[in-house]
Protein backbone atom coordinates (compact mmCIF):
# COMPACT_ATOMS: atom_id res chain seq x y z
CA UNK A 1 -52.62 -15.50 -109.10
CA UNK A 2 -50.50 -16.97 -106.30
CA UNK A 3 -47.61 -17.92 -108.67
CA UNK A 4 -47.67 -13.34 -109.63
CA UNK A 5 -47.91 -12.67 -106.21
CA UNK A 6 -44.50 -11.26 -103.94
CA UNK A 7 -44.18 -14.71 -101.76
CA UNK A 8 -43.42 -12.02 -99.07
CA UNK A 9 -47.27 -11.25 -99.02
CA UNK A 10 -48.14 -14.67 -98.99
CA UNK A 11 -49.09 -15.06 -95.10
CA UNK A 12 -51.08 -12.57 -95.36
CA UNK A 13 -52.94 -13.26 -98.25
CA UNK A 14 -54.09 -17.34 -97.50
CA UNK A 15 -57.71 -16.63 -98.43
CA UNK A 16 -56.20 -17.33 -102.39
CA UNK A 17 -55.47 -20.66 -101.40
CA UNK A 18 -58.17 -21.45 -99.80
CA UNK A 19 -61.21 -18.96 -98.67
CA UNK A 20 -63.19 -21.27 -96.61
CA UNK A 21 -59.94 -21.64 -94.12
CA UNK A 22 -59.00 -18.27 -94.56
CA UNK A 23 -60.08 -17.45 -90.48
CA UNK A 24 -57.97 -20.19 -88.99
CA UNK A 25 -54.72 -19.69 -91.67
CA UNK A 26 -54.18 -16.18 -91.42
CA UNK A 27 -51.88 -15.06 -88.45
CA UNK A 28 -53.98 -12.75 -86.89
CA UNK A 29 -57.06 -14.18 -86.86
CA UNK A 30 -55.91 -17.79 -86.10
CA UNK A 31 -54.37 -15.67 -82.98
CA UNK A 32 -57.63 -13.91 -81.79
CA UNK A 33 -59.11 -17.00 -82.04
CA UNK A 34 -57.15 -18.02 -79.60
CA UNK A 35 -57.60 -15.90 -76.92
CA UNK A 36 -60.02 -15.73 -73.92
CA UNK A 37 -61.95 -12.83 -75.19
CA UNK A 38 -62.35 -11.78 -79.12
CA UNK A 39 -63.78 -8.76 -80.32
CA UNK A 40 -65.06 -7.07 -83.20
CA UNK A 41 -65.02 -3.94 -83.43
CA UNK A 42 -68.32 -1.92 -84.60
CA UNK A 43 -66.00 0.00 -86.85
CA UNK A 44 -66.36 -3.57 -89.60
CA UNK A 45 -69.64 -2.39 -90.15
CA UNK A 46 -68.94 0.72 -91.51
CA UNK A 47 -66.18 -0.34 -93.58
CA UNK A 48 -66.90 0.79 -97.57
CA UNK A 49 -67.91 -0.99 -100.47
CA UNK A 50 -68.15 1.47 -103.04
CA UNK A 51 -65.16 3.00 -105.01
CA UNK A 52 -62.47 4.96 -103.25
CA UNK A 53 -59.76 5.97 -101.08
CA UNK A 54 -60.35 5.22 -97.39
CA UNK A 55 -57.66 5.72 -94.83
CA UNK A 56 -57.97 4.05 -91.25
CA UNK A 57 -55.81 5.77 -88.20
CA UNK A 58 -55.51 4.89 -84.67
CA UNK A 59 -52.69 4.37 -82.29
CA UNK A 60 -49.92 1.15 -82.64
CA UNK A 61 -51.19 -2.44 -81.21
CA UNK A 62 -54.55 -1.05 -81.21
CA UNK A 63 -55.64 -3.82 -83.46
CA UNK A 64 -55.83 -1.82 -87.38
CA UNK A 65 -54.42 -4.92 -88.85
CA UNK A 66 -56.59 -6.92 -87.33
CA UNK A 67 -59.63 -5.26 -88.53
CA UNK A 68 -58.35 -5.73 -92.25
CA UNK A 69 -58.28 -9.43 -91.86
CA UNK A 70 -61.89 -9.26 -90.31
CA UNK A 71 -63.18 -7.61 -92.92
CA UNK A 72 -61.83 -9.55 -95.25
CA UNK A 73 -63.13 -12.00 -93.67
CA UNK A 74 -66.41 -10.52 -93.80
CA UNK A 75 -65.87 -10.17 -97.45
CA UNK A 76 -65.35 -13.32 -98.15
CA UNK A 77 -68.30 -14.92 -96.37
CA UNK A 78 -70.16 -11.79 -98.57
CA UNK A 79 -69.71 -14.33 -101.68
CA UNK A 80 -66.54 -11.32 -102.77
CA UNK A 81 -64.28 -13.18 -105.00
CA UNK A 82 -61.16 -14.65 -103.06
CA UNK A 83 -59.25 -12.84 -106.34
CA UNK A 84 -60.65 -9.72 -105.86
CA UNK A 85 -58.88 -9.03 -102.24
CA UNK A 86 -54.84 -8.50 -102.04
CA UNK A 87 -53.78 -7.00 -98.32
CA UNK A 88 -49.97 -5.73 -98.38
CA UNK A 89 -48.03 -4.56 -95.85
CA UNK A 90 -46.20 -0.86 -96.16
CA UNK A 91 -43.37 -2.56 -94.33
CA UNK A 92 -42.64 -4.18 -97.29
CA UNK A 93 -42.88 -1.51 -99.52
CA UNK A 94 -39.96 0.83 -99.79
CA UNK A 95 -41.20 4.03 -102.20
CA UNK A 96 -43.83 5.17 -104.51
CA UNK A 97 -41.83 3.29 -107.44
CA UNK A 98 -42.68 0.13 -105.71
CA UNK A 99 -46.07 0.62 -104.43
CA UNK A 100 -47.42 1.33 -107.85
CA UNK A 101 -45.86 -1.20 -109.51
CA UNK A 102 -47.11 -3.49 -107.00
CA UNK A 103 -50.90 -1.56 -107.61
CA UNK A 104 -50.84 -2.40 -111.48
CA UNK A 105 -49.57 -6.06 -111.13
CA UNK A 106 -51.96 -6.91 -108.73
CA UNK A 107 -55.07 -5.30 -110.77
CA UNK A 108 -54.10 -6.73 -113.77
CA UNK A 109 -54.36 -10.18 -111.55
CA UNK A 110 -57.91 -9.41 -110.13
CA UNK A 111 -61.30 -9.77 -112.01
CA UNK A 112 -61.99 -6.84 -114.62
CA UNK A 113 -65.78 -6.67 -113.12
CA UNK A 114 -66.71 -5.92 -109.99
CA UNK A 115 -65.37 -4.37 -107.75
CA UNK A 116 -61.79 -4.93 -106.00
CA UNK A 117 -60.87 -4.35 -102.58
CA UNK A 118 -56.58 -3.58 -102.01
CA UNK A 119 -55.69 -3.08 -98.49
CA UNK A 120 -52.33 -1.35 -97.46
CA UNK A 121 -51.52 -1.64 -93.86
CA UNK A 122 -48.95 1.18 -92.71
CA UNK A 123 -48.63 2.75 -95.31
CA UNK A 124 -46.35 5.50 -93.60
CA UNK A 125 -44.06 3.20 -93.92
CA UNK A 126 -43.94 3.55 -97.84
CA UNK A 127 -41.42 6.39 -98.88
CA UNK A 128 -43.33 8.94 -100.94
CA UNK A 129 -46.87 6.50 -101.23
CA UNK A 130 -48.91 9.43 -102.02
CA UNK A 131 -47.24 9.87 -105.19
CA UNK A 132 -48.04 6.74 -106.06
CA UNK A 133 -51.86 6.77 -105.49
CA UNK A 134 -52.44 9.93 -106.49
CA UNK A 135 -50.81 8.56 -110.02
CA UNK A 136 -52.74 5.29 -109.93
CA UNK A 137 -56.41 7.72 -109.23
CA UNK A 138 -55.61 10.22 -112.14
CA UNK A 139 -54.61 7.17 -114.15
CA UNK A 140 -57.94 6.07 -113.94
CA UNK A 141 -56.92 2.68 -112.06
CA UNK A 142 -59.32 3.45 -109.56
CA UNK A 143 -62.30 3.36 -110.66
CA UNK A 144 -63.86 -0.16 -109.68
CA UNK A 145 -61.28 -0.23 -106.55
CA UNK A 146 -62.02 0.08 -102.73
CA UNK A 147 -58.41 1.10 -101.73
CA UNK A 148 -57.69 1.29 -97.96
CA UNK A 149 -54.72 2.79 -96.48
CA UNK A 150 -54.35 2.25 -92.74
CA UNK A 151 -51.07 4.38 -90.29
CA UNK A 152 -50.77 4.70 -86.55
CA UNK A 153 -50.19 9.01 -87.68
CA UNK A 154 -53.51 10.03 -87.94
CA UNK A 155 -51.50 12.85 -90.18
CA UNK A 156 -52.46 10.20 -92.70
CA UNK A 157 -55.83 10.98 -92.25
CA UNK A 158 -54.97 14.73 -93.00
CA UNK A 159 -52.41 13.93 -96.10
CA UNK A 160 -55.19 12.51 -97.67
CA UNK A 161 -57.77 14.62 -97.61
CA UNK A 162 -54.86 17.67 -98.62
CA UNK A 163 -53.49 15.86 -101.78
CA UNK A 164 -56.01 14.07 -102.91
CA UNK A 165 -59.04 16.64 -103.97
CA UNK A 166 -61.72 15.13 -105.78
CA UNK A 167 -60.36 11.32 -105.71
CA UNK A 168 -61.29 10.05 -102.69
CA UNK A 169 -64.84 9.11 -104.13
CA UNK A 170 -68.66 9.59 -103.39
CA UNK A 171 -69.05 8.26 -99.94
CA UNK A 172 -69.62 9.98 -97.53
CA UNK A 173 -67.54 9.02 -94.92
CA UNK A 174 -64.02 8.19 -96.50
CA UNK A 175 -62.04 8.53 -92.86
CA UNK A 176 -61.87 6.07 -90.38
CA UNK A 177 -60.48 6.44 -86.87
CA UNK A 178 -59.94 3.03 -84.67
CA UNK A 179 -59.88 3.37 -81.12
CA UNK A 180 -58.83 1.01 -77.85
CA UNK A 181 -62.30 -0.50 -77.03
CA UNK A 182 -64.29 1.67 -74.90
CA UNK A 183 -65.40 1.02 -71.44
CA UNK A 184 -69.04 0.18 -73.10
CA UNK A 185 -67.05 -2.20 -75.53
CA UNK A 186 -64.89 -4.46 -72.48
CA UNK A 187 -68.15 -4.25 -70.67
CA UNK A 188 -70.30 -5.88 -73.38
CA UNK A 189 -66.96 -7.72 -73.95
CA UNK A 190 -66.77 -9.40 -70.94
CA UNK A 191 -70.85 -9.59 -69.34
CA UNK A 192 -72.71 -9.70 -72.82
CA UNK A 193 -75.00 -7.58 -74.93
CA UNK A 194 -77.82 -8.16 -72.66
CA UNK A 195 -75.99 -7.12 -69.72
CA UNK A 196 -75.40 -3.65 -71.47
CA UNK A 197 -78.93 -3.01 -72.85
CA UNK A 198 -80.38 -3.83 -69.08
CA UNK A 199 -78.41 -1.16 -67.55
CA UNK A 200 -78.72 1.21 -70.65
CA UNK A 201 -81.93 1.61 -70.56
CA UNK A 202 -82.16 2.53 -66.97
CA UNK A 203 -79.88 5.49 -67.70
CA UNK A 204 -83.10 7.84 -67.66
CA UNK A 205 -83.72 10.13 -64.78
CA UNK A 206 -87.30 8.57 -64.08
CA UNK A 207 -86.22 4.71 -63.85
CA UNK A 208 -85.09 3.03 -61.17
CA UNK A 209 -81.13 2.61 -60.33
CA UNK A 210 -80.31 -0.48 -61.46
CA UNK A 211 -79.54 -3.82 -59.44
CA UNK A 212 -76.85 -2.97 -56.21
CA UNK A 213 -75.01 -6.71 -58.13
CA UNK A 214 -75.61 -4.75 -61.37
CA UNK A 215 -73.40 -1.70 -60.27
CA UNK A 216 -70.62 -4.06 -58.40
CA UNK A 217 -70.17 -5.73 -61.75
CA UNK A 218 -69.79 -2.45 -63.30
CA UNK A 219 -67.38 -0.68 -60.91
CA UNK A 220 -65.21 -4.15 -60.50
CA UNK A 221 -65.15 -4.06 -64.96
CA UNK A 222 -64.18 -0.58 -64.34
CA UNK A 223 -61.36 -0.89 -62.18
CA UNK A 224 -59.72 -3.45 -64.11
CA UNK A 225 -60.20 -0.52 -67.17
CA UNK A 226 -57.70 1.46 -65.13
CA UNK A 227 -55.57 -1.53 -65.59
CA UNK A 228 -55.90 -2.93 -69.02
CA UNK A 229 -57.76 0.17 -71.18
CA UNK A 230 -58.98 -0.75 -74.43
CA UNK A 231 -56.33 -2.86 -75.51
CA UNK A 232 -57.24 -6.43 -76.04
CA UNK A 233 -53.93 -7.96 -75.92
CA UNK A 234 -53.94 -6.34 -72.53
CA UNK A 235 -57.25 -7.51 -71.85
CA UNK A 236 -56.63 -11.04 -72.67
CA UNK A 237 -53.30 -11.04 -70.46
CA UNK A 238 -55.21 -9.83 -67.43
CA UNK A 239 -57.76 -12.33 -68.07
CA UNK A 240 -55.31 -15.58 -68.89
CA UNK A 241 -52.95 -15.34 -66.61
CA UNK A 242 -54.35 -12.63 -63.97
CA UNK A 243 -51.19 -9.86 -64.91
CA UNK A 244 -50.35 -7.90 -67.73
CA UNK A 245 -46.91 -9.33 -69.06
CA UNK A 246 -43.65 -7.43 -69.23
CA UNK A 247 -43.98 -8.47 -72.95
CA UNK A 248 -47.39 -7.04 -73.64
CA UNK A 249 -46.11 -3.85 -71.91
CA UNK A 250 -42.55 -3.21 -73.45
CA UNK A 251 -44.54 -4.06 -76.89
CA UNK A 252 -46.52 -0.97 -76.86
CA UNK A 253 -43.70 1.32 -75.32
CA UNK A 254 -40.73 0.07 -77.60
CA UNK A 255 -43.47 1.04 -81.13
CA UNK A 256 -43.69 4.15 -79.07
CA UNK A 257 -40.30 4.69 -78.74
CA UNK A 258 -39.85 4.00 -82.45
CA UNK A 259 -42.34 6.16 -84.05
CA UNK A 260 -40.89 8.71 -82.56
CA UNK A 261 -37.44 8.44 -83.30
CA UNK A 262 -38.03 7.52 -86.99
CA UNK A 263 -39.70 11.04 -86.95
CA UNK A 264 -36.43 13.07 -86.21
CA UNK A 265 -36.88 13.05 -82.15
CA UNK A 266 -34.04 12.00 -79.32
CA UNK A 267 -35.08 9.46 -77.25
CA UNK A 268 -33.56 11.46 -74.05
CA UNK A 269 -35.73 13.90 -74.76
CA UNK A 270 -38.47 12.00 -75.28
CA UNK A 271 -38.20 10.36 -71.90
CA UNK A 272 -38.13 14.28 -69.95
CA UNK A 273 -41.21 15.00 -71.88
CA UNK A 274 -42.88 11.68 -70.70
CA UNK A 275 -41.65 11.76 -67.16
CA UNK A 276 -43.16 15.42 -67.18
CA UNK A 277 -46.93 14.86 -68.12
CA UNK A 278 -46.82 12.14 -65.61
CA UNK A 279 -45.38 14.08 -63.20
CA UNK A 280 -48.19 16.77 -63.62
CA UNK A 281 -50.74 13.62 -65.03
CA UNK A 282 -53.94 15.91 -65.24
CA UNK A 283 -52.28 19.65 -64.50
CA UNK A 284 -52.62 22.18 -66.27
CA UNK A 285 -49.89 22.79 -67.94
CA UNK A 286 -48.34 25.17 -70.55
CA UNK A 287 -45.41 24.64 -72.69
CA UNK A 288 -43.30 27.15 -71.16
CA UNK A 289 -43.52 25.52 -67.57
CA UNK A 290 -42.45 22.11 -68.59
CA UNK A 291 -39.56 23.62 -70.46
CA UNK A 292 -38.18 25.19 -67.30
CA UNK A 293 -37.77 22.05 -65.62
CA UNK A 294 -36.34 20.15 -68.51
CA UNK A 295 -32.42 20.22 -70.70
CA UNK A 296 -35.14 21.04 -73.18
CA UNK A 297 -34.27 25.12 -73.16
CA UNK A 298 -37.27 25.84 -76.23
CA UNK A 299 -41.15 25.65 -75.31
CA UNK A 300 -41.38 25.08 -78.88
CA UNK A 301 -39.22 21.51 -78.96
CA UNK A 302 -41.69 20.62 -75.77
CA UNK A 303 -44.68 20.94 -78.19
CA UNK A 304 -43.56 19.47 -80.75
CA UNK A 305 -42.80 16.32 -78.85
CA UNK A 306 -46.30 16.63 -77.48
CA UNK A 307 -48.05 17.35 -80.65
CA UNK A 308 -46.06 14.42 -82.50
CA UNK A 309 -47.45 12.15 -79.38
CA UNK A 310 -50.80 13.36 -80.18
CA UNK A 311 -50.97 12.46 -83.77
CA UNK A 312 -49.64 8.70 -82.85
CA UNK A 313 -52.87 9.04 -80.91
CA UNK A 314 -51.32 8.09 -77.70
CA UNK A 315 -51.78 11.72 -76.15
CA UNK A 316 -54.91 13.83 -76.06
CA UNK A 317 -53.92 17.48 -75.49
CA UNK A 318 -57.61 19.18 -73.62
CA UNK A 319 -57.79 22.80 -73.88
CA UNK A 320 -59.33 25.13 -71.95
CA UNK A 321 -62.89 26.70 -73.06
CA UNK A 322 -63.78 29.93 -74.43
CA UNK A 323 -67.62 29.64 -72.65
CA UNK A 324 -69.06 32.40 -75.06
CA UNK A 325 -67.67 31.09 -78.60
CA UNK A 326 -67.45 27.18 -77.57
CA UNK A 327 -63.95 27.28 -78.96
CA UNK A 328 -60.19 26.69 -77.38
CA UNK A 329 -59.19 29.49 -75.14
CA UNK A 330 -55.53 29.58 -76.82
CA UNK A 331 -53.67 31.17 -74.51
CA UNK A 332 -54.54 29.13 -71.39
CA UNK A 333 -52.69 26.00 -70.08
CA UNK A 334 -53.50 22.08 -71.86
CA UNK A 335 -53.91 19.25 -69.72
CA UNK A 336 -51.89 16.31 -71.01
CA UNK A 337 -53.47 13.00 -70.23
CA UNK A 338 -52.79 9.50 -72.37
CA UNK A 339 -55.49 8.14 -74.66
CA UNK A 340 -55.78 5.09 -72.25
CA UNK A 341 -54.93 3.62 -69.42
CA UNK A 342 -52.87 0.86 -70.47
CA UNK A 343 -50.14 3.86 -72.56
CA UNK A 344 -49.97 5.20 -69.28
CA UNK A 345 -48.67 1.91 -67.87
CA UNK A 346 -46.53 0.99 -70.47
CA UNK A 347 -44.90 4.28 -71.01
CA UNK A 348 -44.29 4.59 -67.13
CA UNK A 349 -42.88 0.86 -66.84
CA UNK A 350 -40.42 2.08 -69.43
CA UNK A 351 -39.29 5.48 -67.40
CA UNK A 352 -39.27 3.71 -63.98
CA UNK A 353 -38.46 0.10 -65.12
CA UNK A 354 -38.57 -2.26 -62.04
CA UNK A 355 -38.51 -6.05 -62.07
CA UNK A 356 -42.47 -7.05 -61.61
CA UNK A 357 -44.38 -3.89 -63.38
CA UNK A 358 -47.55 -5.21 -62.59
CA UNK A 359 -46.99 -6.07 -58.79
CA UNK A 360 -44.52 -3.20 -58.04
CA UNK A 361 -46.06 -0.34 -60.33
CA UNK A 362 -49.69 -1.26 -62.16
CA UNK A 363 -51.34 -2.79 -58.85
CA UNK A 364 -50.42 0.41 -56.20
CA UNK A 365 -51.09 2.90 -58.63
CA UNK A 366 -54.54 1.98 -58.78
CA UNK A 367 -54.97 1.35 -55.59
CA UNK A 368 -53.75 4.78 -54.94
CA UNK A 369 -56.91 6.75 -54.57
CA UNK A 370 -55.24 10.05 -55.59
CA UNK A 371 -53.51 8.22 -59.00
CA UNK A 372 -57.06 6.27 -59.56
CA UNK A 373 -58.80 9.71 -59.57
CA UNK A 374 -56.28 10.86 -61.94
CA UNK A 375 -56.66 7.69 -64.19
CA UNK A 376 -60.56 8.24 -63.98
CA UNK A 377 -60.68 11.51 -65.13
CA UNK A 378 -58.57 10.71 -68.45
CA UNK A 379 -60.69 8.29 -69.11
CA UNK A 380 -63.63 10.16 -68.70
CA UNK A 381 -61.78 12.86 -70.82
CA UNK A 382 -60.80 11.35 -73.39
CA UNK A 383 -63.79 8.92 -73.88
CA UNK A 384 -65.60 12.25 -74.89
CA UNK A 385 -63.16 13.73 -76.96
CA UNK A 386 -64.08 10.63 -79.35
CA UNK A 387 -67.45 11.79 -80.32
CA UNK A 388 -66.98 15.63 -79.32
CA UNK A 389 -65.24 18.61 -79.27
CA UNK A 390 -63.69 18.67 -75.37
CA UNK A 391 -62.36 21.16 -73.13
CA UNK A 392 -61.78 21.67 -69.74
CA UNK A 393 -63.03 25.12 -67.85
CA UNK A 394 -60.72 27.14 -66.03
CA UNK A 395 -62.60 28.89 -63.05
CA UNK A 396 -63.19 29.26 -59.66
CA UNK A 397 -62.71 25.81 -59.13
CA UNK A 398 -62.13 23.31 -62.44
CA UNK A 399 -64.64 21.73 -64.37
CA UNK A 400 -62.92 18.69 -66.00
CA UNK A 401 -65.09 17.82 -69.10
CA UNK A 402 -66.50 20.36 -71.03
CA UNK A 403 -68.07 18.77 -74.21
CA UNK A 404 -69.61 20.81 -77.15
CA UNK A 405 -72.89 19.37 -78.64
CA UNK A 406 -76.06 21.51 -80.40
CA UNK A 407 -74.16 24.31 -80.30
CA UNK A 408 -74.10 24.62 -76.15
CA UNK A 409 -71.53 23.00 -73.96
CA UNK A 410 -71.86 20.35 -70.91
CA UNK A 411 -69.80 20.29 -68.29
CA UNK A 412 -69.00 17.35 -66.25
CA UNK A 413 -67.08 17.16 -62.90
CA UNK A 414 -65.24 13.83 -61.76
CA UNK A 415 -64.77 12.93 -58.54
CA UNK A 416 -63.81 9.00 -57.68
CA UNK A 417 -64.25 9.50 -54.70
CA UNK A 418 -67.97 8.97 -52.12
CA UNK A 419 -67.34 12.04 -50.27
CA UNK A 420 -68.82 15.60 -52.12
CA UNK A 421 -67.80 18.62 -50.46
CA UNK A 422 -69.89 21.75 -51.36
CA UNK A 423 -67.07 23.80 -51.62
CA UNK A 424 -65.19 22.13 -54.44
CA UNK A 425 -68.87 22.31 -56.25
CA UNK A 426 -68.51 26.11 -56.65
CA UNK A 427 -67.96 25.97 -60.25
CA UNK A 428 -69.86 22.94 -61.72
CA UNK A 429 -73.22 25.00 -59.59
CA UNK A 430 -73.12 28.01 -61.80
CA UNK A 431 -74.56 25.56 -64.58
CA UNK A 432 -77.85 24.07 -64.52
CA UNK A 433 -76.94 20.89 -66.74
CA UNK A 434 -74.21 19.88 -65.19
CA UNK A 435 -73.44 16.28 -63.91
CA UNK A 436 -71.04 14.54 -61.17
CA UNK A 437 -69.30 11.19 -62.15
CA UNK A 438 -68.33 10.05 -58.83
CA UNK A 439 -67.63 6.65 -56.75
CA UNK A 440 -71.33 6.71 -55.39
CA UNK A 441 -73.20 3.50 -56.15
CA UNK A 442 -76.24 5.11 -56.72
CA UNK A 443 -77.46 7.99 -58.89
CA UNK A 444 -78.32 10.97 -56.88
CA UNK A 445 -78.27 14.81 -56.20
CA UNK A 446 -75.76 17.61 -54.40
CA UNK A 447 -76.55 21.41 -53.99
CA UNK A 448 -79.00 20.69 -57.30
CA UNK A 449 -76.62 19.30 -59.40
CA UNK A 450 -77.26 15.41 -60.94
CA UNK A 451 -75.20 12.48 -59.75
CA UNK A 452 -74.15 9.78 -61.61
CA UNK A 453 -71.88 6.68 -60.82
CA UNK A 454 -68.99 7.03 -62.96
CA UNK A 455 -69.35 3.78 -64.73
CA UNK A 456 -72.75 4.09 -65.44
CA UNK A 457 -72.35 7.58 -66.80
CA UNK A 458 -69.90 6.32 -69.81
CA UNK A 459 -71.97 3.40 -70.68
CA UNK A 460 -73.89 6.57 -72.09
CA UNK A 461 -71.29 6.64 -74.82
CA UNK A 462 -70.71 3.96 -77.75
């Protein structure tokens, strides 16, 4: 099999040669290896073994690729015949004509029994690949195949599910979404398992807070989040060498940059858009009002830079709530916040390049109480947006996090900061379960509402 196989694939495909080596041969995980901290994400488990098409979508860099090799990996050490895996990558791939040919060469190389795992990485890259599988599915060469498709558009996600009816197979979860790690995941990352489950299970209102050196751990794990995010390479930077490297930081910005100019959009543009939602980071906003302060004369061109940011998951776009039908009020102002902390620096060392972005840009920011509260509240924001339907509530005062779960909503209100004043509480007090994340070390209670330290209350999430 080797000898059939595009020597372009090669690298990527060592676990022919020889499957025992497989984890120190192939690039990436040879690489991880490498590196002060290695994760896996909890996403592996999940990953399919029975017949069908499975896409996985998340942002650029945040590690898709990656996963692939660890599952074949994972695979492998399953007893799964070294035969029966083939990854390719889209960027190899020009069109539909291509990518199926390359689909029946490699099948007719794999084991006839059994089932056989083909893993295409980018596949946006591949002019036309939906052509191509949607042939291959109604051509019955499917049917003892586990075919993943992974894109940094989660429109890939949506593509998929639209033109392929009735192919995907029985499972029944056929979409995958990778995230940056959450603040749960660089905490059990970087103290242990243990460390987690200790503090976890002290999350309920009649145990005890947990230990003061407990909580400093926390909040010092949290504030290098507002550096680093979810993004290991990021992670690993910070923790090797104590900065996040120029490198590491144009990497994400230049795919950025990329994406969205392959898509049709001006880079000049681009940048007003970006400076904008910085500008305002964590306004409301609506289309119209960053328009008027832009060359960019259409509200419509504004949102359609925003939207196109979204679905490269590097922008969340919160609504506000409609209370009485838990849906998005459509008429009121987004907030505009970036899926992590680490876009926001990388994007912003791009706009406002200076010599030493950590020391001259990353460092003050966070240090900046009014920028760290800002940085906080995204996170908080868009840590629930993950798992829920989120909004923000537009009333007397704000409520920041609105989440939608058994069919009610629960707001919470962030403030990084020790100091509570009743009168910004006027809104979050007209509901009885609502919560404060604050700055506070300890949990706690103001005017009758619950508070939480802000750390503690996302180790609540996965």
């Amino acid at each position: 099999m080797i000898k059939i196989m595009d020597p372009r694939f090669l690298p990527h495909n060592t676990h022919l040669e020889s499957p025992a080596k497989f984890s120190e041969r192939d690039p990436q995980l040879r690489l991880l290896q490498q590196q002060p901290h290695c994760h896996t994400p909890p996403l592996l488990n999940e990953l399919p073994n029975t017949a069908g098409v499975y896409t996985i979508g998340g942002g650029r860099q945040v590690g898709k690729t990656t996963l692939l090799k660890q599952w074949m990996a994972k695979l492998l050490a399953e007893k799964q015949p070294a035969n029966s895996i083939a990854f390719f990558s889209g960027e190899l791939i020009d069109d539909h004509h291509a990518l199926l040919h390359l689909l029946q060469t490699q099948l007719l190389e794999m084991p006839s029994k059994g089932m056989r795992y083909l893993l295409i990485d980018e596949v946006s890259y591949i002019h036309d690949w939906d052509k191509a599988v949607k042939y291959a599915a109604d051509a019955g060469m499917l049917e003892q195949v586990v075919l993943m498709l992974t894109g940094s558009d989660l429109i890939l996600t949506e593509e998929a599910r639209a033109r392929f009816p009735g192919r995907r197979g029985r499972a029944s979860k056929v979409d995958f979404h990778l995230h940056p790690l959450s603040f749960r995941e660089v905490v059990k990352l970087k103290q242990g398992e243990s460390f987690v489950s200790d503090l976890t299970a002290q999350l309920t209102q009649s145990a005890p807070d947990p230990a003061p050196e407990q909580v400093a751990q926390l909040f010092d794990i949290f504030n290098h989040y507002l550096i680093h995010g979810g993004y290991l390479t990021a992670i690993n930077d910070l923790a090797q060498n104590g900065r996040i490297s120029e490198a590491t930081l144009m990497t994400y910005s230049d795919w950025i940059r990329g994406d969205m100019v392959k898509r049709g959009k001006q880079e000049h543009y681009l940048r007003e858009v970006l400076s904008s939602i910085i500008k305002r980071y964590g306004s409301q906003l609506s289309w119209n009002a960053i328009a008027r302060d832009l060359s960019i004369d259409h509200p419509k061109t504004v949102a359609d830079y925003a939207l196109l940011l979204s679905s490269l998951d590097a922008l969340y776009i919160q609504p506000a709530l409609l209370e009485d039908k838990l849906t998005a009020a459509p008429k009121k102002a987004r907030k505009l916040m970036f899926n992590d902390p680490f876009i926001f620096h990388s994007l912003r060392s791009w706009l406002n390049p200076v010599k030493n972005s950590f020391e001259e840009q990353i460092i003050p920011t966070v240090e900046n109480p009014a920028w760290a509260g800002k940085l906080a509240e995204a996170v908080v924001t868009t840590h629930y947006q993950r798992h829920y339907p989120t909004y923000y509530i537009k009333g007397v005062n704000e409520i920041d996090v609105a989440y939608v779960e058994q069919k009610r909503f629960w707001p919470i209100e962030v403030k990084w900061t020790t100091q509570l004043r009743a009168h910004e509480l006027k809104q979050i007090r007209k509901y009885p379960n609502g919560r404060i994340f604050s700055q506070a070390k300890k949990r706690g209670e103001i005017l009758g509402i619950e508070t939480i330290p802000l750390p503690l209350g996302l180790l609540e999430l996965p």
